[in-house]
Structures are given as C-alpha cells and as structure tokens.
C-alpha atoms as a PDB file:
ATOM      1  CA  UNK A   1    -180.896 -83.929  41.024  1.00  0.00           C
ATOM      2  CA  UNK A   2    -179.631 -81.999  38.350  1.00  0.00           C
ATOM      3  CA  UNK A   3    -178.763 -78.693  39.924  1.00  0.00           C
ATOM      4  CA  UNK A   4    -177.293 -80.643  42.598  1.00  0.00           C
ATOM      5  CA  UNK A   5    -175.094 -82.018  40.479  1.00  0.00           C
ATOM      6  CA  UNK A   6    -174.128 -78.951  38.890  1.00  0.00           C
ATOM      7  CA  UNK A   7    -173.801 -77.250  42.198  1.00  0.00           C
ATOM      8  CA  UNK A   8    -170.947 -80.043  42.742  1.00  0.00           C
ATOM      9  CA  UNK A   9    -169.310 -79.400  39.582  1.00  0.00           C
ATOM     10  CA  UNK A  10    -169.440 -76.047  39.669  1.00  0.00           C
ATOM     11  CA  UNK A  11    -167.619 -76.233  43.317  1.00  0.00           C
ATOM     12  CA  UNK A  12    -165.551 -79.021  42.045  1.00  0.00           C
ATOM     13  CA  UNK A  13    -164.183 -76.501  39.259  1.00  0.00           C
ATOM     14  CA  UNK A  14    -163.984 -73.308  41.885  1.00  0.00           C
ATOM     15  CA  UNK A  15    -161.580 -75.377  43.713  1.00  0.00           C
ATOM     16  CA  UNK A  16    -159.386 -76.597  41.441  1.00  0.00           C
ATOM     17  CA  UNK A  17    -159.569 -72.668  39.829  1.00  0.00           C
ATOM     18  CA  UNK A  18    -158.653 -71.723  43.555  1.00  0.00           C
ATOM     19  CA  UNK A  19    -156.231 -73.979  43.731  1.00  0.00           C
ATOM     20  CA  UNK A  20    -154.333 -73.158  40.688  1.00  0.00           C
ATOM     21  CA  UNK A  21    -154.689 -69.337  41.717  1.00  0.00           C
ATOM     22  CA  UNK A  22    -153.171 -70.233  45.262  1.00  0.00           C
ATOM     23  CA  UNK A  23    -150.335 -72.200  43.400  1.00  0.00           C
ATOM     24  CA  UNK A  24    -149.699 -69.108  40.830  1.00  0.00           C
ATOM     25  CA  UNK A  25    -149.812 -67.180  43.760  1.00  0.00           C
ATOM     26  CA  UNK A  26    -147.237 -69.334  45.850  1.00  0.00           C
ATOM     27  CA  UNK A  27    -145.339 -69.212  42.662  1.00  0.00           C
ATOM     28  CA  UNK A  28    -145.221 -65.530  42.429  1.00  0.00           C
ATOM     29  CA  UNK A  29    -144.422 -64.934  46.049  1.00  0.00           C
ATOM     30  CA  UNK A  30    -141.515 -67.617  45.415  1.00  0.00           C
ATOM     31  CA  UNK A  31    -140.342 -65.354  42.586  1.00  0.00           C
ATOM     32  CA  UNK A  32    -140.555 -62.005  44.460  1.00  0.00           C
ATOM     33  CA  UNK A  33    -138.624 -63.685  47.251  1.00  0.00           C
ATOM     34  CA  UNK A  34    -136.230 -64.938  45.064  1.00  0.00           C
ATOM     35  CA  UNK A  35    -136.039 -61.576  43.567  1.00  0.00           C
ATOM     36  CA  UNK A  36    -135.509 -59.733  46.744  1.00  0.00           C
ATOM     37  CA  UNK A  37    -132.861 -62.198  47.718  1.00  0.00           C
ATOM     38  CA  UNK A  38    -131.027 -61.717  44.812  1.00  0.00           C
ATOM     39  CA  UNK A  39    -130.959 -57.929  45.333  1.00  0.00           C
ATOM     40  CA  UNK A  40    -129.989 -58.104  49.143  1.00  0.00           C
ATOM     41  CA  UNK A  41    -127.401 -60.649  48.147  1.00  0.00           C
ATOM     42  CA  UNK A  42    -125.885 -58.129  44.843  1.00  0.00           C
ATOM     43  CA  UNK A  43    -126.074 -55.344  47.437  1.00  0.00           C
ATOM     44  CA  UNK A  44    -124.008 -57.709  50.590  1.00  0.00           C
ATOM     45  CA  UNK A  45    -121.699 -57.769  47.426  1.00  0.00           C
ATOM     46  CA  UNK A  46    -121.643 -54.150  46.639  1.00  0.00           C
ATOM     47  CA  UNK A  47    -120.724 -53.486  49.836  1.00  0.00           C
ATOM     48  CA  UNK A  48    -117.794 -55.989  50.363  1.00  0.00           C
ATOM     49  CA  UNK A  49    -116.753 -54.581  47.524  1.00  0.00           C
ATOM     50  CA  UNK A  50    -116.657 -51.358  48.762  1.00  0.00           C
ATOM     51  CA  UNK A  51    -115.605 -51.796  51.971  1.00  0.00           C
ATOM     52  CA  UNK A  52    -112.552 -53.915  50.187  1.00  0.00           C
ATOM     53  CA  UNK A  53    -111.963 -51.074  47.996  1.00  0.00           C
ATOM     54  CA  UNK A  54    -111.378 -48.646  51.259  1.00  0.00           C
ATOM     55  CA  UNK A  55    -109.302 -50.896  53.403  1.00  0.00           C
ATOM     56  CA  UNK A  56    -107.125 -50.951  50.321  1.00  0.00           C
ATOM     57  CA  UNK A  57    -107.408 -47.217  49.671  1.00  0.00           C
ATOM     58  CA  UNK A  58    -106.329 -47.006  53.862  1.00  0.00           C
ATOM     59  CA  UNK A  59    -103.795 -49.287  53.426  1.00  0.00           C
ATOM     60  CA  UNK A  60    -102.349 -47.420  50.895  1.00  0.00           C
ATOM     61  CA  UNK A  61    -102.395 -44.124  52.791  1.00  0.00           C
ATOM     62  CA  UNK A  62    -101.209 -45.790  55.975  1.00  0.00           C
ATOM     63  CA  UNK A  63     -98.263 -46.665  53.844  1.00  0.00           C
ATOM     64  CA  UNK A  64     -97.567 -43.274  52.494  1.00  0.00           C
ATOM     65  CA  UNK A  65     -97.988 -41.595  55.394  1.00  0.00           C
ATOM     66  CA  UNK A  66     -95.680 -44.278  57.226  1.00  0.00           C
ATOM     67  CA  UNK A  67     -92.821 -43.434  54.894  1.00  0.00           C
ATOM     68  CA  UNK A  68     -93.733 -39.704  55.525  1.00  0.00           C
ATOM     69  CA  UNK A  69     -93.321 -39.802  59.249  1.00  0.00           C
ATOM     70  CA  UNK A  70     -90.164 -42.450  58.676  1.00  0.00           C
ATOM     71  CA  UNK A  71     -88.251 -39.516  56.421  1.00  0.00           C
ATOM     72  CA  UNK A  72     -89.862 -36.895  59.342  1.00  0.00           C
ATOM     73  CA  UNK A  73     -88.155 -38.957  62.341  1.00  0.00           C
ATOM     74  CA  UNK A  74     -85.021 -39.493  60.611  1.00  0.00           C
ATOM     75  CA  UNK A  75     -84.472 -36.102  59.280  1.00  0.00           C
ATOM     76  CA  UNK A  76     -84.943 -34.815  63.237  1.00  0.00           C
ATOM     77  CA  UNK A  77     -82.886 -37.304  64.444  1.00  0.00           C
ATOM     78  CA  UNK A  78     -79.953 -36.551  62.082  1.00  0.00           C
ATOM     79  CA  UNK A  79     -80.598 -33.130  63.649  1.00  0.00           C
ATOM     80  CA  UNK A  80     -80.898 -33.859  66.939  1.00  0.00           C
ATOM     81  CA  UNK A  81     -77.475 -35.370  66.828  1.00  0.00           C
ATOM     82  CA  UNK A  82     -75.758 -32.699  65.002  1.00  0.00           C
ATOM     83  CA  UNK A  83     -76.937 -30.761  68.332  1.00  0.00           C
ATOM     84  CA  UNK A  84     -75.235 -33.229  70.906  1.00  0.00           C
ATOM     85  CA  UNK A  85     -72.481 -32.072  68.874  1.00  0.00           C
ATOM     86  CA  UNK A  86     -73.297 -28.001  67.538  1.00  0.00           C
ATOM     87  CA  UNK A  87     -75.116 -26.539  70.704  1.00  0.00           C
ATOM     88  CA  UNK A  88     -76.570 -24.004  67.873  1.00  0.00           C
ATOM     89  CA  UNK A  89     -79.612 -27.015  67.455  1.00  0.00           C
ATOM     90  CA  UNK A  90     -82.081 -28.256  70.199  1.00  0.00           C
ATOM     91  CA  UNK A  91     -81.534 -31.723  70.770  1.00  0.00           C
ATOM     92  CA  UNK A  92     -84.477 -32.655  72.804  1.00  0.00           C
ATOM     93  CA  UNK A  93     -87.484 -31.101  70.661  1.00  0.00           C
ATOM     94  CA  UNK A  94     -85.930 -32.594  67.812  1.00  0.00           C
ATOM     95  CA  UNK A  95     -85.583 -36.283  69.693  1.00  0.00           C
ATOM     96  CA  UNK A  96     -89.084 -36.106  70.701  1.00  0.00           C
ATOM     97  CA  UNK A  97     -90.125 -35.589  67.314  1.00  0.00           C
ATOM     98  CA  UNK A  98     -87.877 -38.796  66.520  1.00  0.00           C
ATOM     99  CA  UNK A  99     -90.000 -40.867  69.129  1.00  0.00           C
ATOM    100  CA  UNK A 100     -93.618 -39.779  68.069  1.00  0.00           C
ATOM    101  CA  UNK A 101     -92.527 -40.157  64.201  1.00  0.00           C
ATOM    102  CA  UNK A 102     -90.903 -43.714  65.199  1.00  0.00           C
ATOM    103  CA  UNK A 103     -94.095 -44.789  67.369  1.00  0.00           C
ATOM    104  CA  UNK A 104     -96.625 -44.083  64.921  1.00  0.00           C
ATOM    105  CA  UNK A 105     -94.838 -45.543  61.876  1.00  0.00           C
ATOM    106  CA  UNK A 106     -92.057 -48.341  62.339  1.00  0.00           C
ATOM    107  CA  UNK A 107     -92.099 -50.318  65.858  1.00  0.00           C
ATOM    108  CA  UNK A 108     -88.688 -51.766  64.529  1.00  0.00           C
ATOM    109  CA  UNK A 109     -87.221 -48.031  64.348  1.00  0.00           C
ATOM    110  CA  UNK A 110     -88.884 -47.445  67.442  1.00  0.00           C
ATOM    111  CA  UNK A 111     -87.407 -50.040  69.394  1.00  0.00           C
ATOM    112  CA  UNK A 112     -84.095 -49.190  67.930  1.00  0.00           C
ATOM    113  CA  UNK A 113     -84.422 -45.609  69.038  1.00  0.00           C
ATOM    114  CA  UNK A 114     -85.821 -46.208  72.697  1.00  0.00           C
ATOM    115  CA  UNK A 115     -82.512 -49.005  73.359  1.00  0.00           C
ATOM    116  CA  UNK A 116     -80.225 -46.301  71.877  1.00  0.00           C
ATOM    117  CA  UNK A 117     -77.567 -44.298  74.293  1.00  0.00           C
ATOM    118  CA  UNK A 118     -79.241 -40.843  72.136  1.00  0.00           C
ATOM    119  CA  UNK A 119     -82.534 -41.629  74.132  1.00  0.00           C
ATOM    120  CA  UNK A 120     -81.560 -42.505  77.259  1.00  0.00           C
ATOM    121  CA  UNK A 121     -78.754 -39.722  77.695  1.00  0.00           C
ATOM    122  CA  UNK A 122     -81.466 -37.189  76.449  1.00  0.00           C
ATOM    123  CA  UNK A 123     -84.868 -38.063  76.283  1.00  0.00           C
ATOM    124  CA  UNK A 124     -85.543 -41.249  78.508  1.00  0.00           C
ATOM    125  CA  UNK A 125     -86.565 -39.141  81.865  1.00  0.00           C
ATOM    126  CA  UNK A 126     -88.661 -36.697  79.832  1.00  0.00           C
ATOM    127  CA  UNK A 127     -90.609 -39.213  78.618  1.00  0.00           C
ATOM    128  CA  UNK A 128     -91.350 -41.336  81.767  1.00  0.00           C
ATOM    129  CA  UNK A 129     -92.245 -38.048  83.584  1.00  0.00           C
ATOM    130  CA  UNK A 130     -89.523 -38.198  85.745  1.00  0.00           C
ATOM    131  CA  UNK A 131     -88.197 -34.667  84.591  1.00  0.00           C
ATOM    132  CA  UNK A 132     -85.415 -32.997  82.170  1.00  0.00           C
ATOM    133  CA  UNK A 133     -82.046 -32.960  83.124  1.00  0.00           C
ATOM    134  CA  UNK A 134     -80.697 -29.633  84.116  1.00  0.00           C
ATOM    135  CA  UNK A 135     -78.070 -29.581  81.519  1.00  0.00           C
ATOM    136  CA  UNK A 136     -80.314 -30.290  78.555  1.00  0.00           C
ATOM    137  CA  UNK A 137     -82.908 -27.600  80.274  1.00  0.00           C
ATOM    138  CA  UNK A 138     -79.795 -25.098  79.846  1.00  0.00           C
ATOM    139  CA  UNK A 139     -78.736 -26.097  76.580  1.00  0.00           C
ATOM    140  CA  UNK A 140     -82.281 -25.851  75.286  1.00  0.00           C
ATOM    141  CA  UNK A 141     -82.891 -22.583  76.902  1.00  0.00           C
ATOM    142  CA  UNK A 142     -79.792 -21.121  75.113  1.00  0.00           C
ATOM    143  CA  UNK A 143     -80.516 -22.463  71.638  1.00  0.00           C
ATOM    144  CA  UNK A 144     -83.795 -20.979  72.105  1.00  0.00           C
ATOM    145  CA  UNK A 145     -82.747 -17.735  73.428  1.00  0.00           C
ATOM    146  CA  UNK A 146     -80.230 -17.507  70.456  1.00  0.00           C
ATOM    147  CA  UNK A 147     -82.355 -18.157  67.809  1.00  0.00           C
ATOM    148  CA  UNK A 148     -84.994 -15.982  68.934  1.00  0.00           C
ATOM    149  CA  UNK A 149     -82.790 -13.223  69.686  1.00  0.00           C
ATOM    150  CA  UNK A 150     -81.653 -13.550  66.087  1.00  0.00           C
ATOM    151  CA  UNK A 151     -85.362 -13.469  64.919  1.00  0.00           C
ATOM    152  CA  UNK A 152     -86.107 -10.209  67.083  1.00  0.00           C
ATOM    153  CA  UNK A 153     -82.759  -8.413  65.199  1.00  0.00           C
ATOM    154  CA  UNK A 154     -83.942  -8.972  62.188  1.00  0.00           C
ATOM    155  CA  UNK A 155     -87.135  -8.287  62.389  1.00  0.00           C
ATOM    156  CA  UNK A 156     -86.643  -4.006  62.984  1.00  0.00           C
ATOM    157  CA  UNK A 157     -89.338  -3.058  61.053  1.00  0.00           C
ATOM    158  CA  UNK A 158     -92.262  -5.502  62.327  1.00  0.00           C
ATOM    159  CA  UNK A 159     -93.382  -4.612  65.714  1.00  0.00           C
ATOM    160  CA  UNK A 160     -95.887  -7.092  65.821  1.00  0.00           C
ATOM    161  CA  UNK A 161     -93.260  -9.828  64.620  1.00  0.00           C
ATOM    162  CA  UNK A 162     -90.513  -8.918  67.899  1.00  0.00           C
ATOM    163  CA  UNK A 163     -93.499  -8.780  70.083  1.00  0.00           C
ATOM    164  CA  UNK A 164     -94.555 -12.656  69.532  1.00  0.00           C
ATOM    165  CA  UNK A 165     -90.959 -13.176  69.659  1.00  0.00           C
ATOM    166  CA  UNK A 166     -90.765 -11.943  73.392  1.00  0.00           C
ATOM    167  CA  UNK A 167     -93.786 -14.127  74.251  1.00  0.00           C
ATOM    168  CA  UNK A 168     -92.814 -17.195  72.697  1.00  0.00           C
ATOM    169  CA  UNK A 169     -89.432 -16.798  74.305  1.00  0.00           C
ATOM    170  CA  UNK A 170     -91.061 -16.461  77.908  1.00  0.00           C
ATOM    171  CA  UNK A 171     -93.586 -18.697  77.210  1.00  0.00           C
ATOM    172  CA  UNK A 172     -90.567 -21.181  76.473  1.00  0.00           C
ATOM    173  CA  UNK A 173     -88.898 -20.194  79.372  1.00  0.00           C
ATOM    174  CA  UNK A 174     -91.645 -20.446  82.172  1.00  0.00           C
ATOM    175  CA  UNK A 175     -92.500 -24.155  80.413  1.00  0.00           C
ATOM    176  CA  UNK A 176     -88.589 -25.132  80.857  1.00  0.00           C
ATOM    177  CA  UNK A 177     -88.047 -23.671  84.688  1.00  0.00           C
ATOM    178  CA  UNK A 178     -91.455 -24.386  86.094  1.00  0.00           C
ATOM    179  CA  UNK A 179     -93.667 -26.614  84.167  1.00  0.00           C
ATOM    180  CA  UNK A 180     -91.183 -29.415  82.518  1.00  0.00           C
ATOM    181  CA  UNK A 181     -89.881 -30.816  86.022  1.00  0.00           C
ATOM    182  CA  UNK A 182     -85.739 -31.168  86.784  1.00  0.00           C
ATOM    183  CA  UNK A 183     -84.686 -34.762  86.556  1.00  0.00           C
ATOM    184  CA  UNK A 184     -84.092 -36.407  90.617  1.00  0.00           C
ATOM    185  CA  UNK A 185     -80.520 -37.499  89.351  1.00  0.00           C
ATOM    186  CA  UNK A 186     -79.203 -33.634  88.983  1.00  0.00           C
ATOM    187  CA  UNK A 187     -81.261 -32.983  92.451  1.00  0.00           C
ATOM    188  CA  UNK A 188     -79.692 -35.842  93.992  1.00  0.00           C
ATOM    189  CA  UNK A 189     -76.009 -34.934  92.503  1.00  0.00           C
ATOM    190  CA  UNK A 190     -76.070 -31.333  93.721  1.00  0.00           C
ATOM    191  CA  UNK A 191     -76.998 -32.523  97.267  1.00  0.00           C
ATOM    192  CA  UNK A 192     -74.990 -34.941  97.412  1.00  0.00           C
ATOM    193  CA  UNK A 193     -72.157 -32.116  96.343  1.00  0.00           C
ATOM    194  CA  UNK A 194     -73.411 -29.827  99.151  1.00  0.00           C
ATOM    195  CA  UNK A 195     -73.439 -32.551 102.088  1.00  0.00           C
ATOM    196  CA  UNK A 196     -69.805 -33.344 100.696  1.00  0.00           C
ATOM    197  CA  UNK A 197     -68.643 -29.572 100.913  1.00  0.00           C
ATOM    198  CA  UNK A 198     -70.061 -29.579 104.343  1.00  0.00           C
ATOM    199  CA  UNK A 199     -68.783 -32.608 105.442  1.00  0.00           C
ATOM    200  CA  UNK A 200     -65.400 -31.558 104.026  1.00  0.00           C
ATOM    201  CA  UNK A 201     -65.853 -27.832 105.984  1.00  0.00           C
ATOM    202  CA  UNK A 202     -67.180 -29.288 109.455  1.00  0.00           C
ATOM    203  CA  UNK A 203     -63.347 -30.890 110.303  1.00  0.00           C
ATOM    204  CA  UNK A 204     -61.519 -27.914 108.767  1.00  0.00           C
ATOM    205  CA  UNK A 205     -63.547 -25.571 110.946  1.00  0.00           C
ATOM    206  CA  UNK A 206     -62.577 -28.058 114.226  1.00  0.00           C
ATOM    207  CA  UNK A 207     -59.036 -27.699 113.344  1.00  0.00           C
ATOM    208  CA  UNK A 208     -59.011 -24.326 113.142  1.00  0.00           C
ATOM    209  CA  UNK A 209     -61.072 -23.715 116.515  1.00  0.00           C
ATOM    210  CA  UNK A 210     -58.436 -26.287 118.137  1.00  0.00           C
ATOM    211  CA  UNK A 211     -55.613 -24.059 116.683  1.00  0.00           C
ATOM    212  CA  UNK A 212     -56.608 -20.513 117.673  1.00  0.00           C
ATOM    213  CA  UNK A 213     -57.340 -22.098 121.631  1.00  0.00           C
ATOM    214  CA  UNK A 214     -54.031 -23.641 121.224  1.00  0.00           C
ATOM    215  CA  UNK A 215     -52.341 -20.765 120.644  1.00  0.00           C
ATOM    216  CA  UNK A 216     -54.191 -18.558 123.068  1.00  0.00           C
ATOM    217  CA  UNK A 217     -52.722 -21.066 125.379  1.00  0.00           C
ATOM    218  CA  UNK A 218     -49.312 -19.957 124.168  1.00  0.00           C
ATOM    219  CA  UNK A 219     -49.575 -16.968 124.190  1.00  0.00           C
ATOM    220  CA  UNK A 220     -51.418 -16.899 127.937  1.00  0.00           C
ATOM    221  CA  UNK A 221     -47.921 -18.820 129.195  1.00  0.00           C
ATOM    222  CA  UNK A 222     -45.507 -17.103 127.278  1.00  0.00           C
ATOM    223  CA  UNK A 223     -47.111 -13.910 129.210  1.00  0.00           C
ATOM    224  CA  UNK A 224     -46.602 -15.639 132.830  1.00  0.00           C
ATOM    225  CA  UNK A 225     -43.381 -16.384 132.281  1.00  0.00           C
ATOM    226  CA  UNK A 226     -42.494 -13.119 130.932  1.00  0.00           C
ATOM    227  CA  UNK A 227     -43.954 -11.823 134.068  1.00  0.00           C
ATOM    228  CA  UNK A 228     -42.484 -14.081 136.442  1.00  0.00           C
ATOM    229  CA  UNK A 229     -39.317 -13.068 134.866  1.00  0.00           C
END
C-alpha cells in the first residue's frame, strides 16, 4: 500500500513538474514570438522608412530635372523663333526639342505649345506623321548646308574633322528628301497649280488652232479671187 501510494505521488508531482515545464515552455515560445514580431515589425518600419526616404529623394530629382528640361525647352524655343525670323537657325529641330522638353516636364507648357500658331505652322504635321512641309524641308536643308559648310572651311587642317562633316551633311540630306515624308498639303497645292496651268493652256491652245484654220481660210479665198481676177 505504501509504494502504491508513493507511486501516485511521485506521478502526482511529475505532472505538475510537467506541467509547469510545458507552461515555461509556452511562456518562452510566447516570448520568442513576441520577439520575432517585434523585429519583423522594426524592420516593416525600416523599410517604410526607406522607401519614404527615396520617393522623397525622386521627388526631389523629378523636380530638378523638371526645371532643367523647362529652361532646355524654353531656351530652344526662343531659338526656334528667332529662326522663323533669321533663316541662319533651324526652326524645326529646335521646336521639336521644345515639344519633348514640354512633354516630359510641364503638361501646362505643353498644352500651351501644341495650341500655339509656332506648332501648327511648323511642327504639327511632323509630329502626326503626316510629313514636313516642303518649305521648312528647304529652309532646314539650307541652315544645315550653311553651317556645315562653315564647319568644313574652318576646319583646313583636320581631315578627319571635314570628312564627318560631308557625312553628316548627306546623312542630313538623304533623312530630309527621302526618309522624313513631304506634307499632302504642298503635294496637293502643286497639283492643284499644275491642273490650273493646264486648264488655263487647253483653251489658249483651241484659240489658237481656231485662228491659224481661220486664216488659212483667208488666205485660201483671197487666192481664188485673185485668180478669178
């Protein structure tokens, strides 16, 4: 009887030892968990933080570079006018640089520019791939041709310096007569030109075809009667 009853208390005290040790251990695993929590929450933190830090670093460079391509589009626009004025400058490369300065920086400057008479005299085809008018092709070709022929004089003693020149120039000039399409309202104005001149010719020719038979004619009865005579 009595090692049964010290069997029982010996089991009674192994499970209340176990169950303390299963509580520490709950305990400790509540701990750890809490732990890790703590550190995955610090480090969700860290990297708001972070990520904060670079949108404002992004927004800040956005905003630099914004005024940088705001003082770029204005400066070629200042200078693209000057050459609607002083054929010396290209307009057109210098109004395209306006509209990809202006589209990538300020949609309020952009939507100023693309409403403006400068773009749609100049650049408005172009841009909706419906060709370059002929005149601007011209006038770009000649500014180009000048300032590279002013390049290639004074550049006697570089070979190397004339010969890029030369294919730049032809480069610029196969681009502007074959690749960079002619605007359908300069095609459409020069035929309509030609069927005018032809229109205008066909009567004139008529008149004069009526006039010579006429005076064959005249001549045919002023020779009978001289005959007859």
């Amino acid at each position: 009887m009595e090692n049964e009853e010290k069997c029982k208390t010996i089991k009674k005290e192994n499970e209340k030892i176990n169950i303390v040790i299963n509580e520490r251990i709950e305990d400790e695993e509540i701990i750890v968990n809490k732990k890790q929590h703590e550190e995955i929450m610090n480090n969700k933190i860290r990297e708001e933080k972070v990520e904060k830090e670079n949108e404002i670093k992004k927004k800040k460079t956005n905003k630099f570079i914004k005024i940088i391509l705001i003082i770029i589009g204005s400066i070629c626009f200042f200078l693209g006018t000057i050459g609607i004025i002083l054929p010396i400058l290209p307009t057109v490369p210098f109004y395209l640089l306006t509209f990809l300065c202006f589209a990538k920086s300020s949609d309020r400057l952009h939507q100023w520019f693309i409403n403006s008479k400068f773009y749609k005299n100049n650049l408005e085809d172009f841009t909706n791939g419906k060709g370059m008018a002929l005149k601007i092709k011209i006038r770009v070709i000649i500014v180009i041709t000048i300032l590279m022929g002013i390049g290639f004089i004074m550049m006697k003693k570089t070979l190397v310096g004339r010969i890029i020149l030369v294919i730049v120039w032809i480069a610029h000039i196969i681009i502007f007569v074959f690749v960079i399409k002619t605007s359908k309202k300069d095609i459409n104005k020069n035929s309509d030109k030609n069927e005018l001149s032809n229109d205008r010719k066909t009567p004139l020719s008529e008149e004069n075809e009526n006039d010579i038979s006429d005076i064959k004619i005249n001549i045919e009865n002023a020779n009978i009667t001289h005959n007859s005579n």
